[in-house]
Protein backbone atom coordinates (compact mmCIF):
# COMPACT_ATOMS: atom_id res chain seq x y z
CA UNK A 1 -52.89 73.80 -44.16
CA UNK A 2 -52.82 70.29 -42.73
CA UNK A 3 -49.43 69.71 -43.64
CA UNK A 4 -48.12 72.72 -42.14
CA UNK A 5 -50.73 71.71 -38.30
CA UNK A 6 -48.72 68.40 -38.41
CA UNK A 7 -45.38 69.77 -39.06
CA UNK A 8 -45.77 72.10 -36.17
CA UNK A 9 -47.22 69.28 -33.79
CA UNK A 10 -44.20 66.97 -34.25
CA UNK A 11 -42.17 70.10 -33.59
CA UNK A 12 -43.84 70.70 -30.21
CA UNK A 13 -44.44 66.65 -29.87
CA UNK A 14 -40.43 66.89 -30.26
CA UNK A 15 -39.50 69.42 -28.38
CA UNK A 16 -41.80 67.73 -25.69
CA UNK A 17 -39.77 64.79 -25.13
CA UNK A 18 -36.47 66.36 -25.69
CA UNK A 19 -37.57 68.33 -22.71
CA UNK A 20 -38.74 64.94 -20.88
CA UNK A 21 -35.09 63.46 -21.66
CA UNK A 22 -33.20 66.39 -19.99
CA UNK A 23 -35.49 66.65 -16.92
CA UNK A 24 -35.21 62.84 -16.48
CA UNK A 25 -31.55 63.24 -17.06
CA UNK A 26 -31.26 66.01 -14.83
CA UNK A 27 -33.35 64.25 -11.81
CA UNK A 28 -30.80 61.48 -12.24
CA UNK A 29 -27.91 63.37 -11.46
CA UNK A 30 -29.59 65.10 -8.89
CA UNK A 31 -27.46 64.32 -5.49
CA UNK A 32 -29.30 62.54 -2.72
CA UNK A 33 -28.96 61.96 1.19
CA UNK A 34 -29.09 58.94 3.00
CA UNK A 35 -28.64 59.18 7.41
CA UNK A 36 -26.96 56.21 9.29
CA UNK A 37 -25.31 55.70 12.97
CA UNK A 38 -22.50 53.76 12.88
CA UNK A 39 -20.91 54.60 16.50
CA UNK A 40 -18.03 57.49 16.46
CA UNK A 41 -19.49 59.39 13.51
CA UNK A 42 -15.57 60.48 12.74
CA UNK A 43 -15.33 56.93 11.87
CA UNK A 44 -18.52 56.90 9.93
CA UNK A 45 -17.56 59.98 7.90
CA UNK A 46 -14.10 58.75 6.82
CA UNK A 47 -15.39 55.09 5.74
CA UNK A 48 -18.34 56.64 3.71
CA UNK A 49 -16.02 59.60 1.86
CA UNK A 50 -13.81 56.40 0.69
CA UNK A 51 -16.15 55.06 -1.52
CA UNK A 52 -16.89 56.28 -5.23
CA UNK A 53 -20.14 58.03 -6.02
CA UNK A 54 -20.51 59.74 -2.62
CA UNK A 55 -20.28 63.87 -2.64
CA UNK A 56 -19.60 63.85 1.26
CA UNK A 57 -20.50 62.97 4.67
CA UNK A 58 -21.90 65.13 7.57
CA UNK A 59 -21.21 63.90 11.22
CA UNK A 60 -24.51 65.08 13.52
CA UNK A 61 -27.30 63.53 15.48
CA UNK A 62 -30.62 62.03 15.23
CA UNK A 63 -33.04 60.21 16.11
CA UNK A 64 -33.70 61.33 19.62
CA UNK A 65 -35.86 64.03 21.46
CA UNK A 66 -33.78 66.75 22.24
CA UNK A 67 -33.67 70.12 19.54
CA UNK A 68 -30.89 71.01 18.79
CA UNK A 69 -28.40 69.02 20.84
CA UNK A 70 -24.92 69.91 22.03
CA UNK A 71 -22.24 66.79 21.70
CA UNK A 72 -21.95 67.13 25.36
CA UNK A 73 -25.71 66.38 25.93
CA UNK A 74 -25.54 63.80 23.47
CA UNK A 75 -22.51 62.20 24.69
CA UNK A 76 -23.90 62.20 28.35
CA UNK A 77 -27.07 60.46 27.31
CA UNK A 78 -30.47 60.68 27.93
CA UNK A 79 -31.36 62.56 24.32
CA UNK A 80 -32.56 60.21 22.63
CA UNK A 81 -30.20 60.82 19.82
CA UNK A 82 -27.38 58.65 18.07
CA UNK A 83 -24.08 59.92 16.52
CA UNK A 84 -24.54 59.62 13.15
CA UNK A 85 -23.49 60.65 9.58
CA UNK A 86 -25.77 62.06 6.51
CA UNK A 87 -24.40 60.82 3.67
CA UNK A 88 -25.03 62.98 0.73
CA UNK A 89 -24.22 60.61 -3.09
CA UNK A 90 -25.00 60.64 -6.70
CA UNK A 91 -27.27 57.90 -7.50
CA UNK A 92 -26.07 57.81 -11.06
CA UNK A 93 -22.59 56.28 -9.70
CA UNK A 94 -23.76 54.55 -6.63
CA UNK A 95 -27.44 52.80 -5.40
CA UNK A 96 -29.21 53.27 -1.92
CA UNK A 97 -28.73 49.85 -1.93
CA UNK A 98 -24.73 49.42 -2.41
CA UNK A 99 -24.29 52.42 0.57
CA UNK A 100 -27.04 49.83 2.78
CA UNK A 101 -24.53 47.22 2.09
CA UNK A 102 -21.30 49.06 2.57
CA UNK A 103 -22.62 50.66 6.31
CA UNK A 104 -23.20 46.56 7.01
CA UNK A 105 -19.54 46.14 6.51
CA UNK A 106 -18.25 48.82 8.54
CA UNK A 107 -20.00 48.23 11.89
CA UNK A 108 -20.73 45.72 14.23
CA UNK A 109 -24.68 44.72 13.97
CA UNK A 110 -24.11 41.80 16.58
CA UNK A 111 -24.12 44.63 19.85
CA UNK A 112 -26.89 46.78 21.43
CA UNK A 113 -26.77 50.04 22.26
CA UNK A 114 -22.56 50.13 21.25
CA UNK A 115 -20.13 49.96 18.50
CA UNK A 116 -16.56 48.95 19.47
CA UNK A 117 -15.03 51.02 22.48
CA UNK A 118 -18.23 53.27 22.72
CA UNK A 119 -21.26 52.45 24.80
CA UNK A 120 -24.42 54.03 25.43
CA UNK A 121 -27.55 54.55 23.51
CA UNK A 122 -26.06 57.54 21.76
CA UNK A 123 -23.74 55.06 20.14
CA UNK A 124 -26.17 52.54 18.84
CA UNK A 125 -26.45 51.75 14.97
CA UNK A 126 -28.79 52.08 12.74
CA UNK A 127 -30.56 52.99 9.37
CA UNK A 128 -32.87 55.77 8.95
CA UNK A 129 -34.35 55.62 5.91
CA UNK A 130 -36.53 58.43 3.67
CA UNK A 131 -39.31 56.52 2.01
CA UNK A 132 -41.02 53.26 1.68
CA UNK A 133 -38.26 52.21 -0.86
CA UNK A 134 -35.44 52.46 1.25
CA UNK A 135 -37.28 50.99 4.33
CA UNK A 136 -37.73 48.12 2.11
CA UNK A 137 -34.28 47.59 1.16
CA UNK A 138 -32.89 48.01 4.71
CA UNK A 139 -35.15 45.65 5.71
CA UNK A 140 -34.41 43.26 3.26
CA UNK A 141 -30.55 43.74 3.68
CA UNK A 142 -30.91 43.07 7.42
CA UNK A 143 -33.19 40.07 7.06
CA UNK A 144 -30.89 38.52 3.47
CA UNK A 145 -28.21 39.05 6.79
CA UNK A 146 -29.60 36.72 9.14
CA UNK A 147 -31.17 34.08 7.06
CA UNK A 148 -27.55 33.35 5.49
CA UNK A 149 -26.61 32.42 9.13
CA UNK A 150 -24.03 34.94 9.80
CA UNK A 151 -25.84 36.64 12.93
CA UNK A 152 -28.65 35.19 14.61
CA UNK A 153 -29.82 38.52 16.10
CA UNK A 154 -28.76 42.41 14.22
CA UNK A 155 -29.53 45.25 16.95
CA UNK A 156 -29.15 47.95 14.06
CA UNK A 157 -31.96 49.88 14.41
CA UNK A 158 -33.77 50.16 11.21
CA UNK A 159 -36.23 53.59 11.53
CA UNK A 160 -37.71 56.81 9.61
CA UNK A 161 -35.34 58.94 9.15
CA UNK A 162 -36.34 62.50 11.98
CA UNK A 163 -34.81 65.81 12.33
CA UNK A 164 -30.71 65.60 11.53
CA UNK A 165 -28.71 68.20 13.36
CA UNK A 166 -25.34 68.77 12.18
CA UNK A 167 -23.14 68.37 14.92
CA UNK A 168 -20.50 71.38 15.70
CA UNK A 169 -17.81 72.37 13.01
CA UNK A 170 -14.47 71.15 15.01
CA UNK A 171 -16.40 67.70 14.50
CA UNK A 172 -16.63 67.76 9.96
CA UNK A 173 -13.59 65.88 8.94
CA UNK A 174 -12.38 65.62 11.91
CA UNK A 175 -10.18 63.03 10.44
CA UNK A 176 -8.58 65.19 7.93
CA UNK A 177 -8.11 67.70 10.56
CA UNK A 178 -6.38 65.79 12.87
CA UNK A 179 -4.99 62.79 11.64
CA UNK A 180 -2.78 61.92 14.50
CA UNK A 181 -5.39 62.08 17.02
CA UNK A 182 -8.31 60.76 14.77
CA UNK A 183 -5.87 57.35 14.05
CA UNK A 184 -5.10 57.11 17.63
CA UNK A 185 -8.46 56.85 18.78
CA UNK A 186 -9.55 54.56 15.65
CA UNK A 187 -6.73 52.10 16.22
CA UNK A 188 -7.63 52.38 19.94
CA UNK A 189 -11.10 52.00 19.74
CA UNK A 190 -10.49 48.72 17.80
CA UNK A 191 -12.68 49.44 15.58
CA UNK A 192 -11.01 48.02 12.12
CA UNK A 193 -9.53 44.43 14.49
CA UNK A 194 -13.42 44.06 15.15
CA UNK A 195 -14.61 44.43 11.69
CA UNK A 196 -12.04 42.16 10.12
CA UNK A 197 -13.15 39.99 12.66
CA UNK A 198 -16.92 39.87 11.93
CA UNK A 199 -16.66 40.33 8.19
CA UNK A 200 -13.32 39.21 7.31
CA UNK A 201 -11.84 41.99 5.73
CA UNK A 202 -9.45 44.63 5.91
């Protein structure tokens, strides 16, 4: 009789962590989000659906006051909120981390309350992060920034993450849907001359 109670407890003992190792394996894969404001969020969406590991990017707005803002009230100002993408990834190919340090190279951390041809508040960068984790590694990302002596002062802001309102359709890939106007404005906007300028790349 005790052979046959310990055969059947390494069977459930067994089955236990066999159940463990998919659930474990299963949370890894699980896709997460991550919100930042890089200026135009057309820009912001294209940059972030070139690199590997992320699923896709959502232009919206956040960070401000209003619910459930139109882009014209955001545009005008006076919301609160900041054009801005959520980023939705798989952890398993990319890290919180490696998107904090790709959103760096993209903008321009040096300006307040801009980014390239766009001014206002509702153009302002910045990180919005989801828990104590991710606070800590923007954080740490912005201040590894200025201690190597690049920037003396970064105006991203670095925040909770609030309320993310998608922003209306004709605005989701806008750069797939019109590539002629969406290249225009990017090459305009100088966006890509300024970046190559602060980080040295293309």
């Amino acid at each position: 009789m005790m052979r046959v109670r310990v055969f059947f407890a390494a069977l459930v003992t067994g089955a236990a962590m066999m159940a463990s190792q998919f659930a474990f394996a299963a949370d890894i894969a699980k896709p997460a989000t991550a919100i930042f404001a890089g200026g135009c969020f057309w820009c912001s969406e294209a940059d972030f659906e070139k690199l590997p590991g992320v699923i896709g990017a959502e232009s919206g707005y956040t960070a401000g006051h209003t619910p459930n803002p139109s882009y014209e009230q955001v545009s005008a100002g006076g919301t609160g909120h900041t054009e801005s993408v959520r980023v939705t990834y798989d952890p398993s190919k990319v890290s919180y981390s490696q998107l904090v340090e790709y959103f760096w190279h993209h903008i321009d951390p040096t300006v307040q309350d801009q980014q390239f041809c766009d001014h206002g508040n509702q153009y302002r960068s910045g990180i919005y992060w989801g828990n104590e984790s991710e606070r800590k590694i923007a954080e740490d990302s912005r201040d590894a920034l200025i201690k190597s002596g690049k920037f003396q002062k970064i105006y991203t802001q670095i925040a909770a993450a609030s309320f993310f309102y998608p922003a209306e359709e004709y605005h989701q890939d806008y750069y797939k849907k019109n590539p002629l106007r969406y290249a225009y404005y990017r090459r305009g906007c100088g966006r890509d001359a300024r970046v190559q300028q602060i980080w040295g790349e293309k």
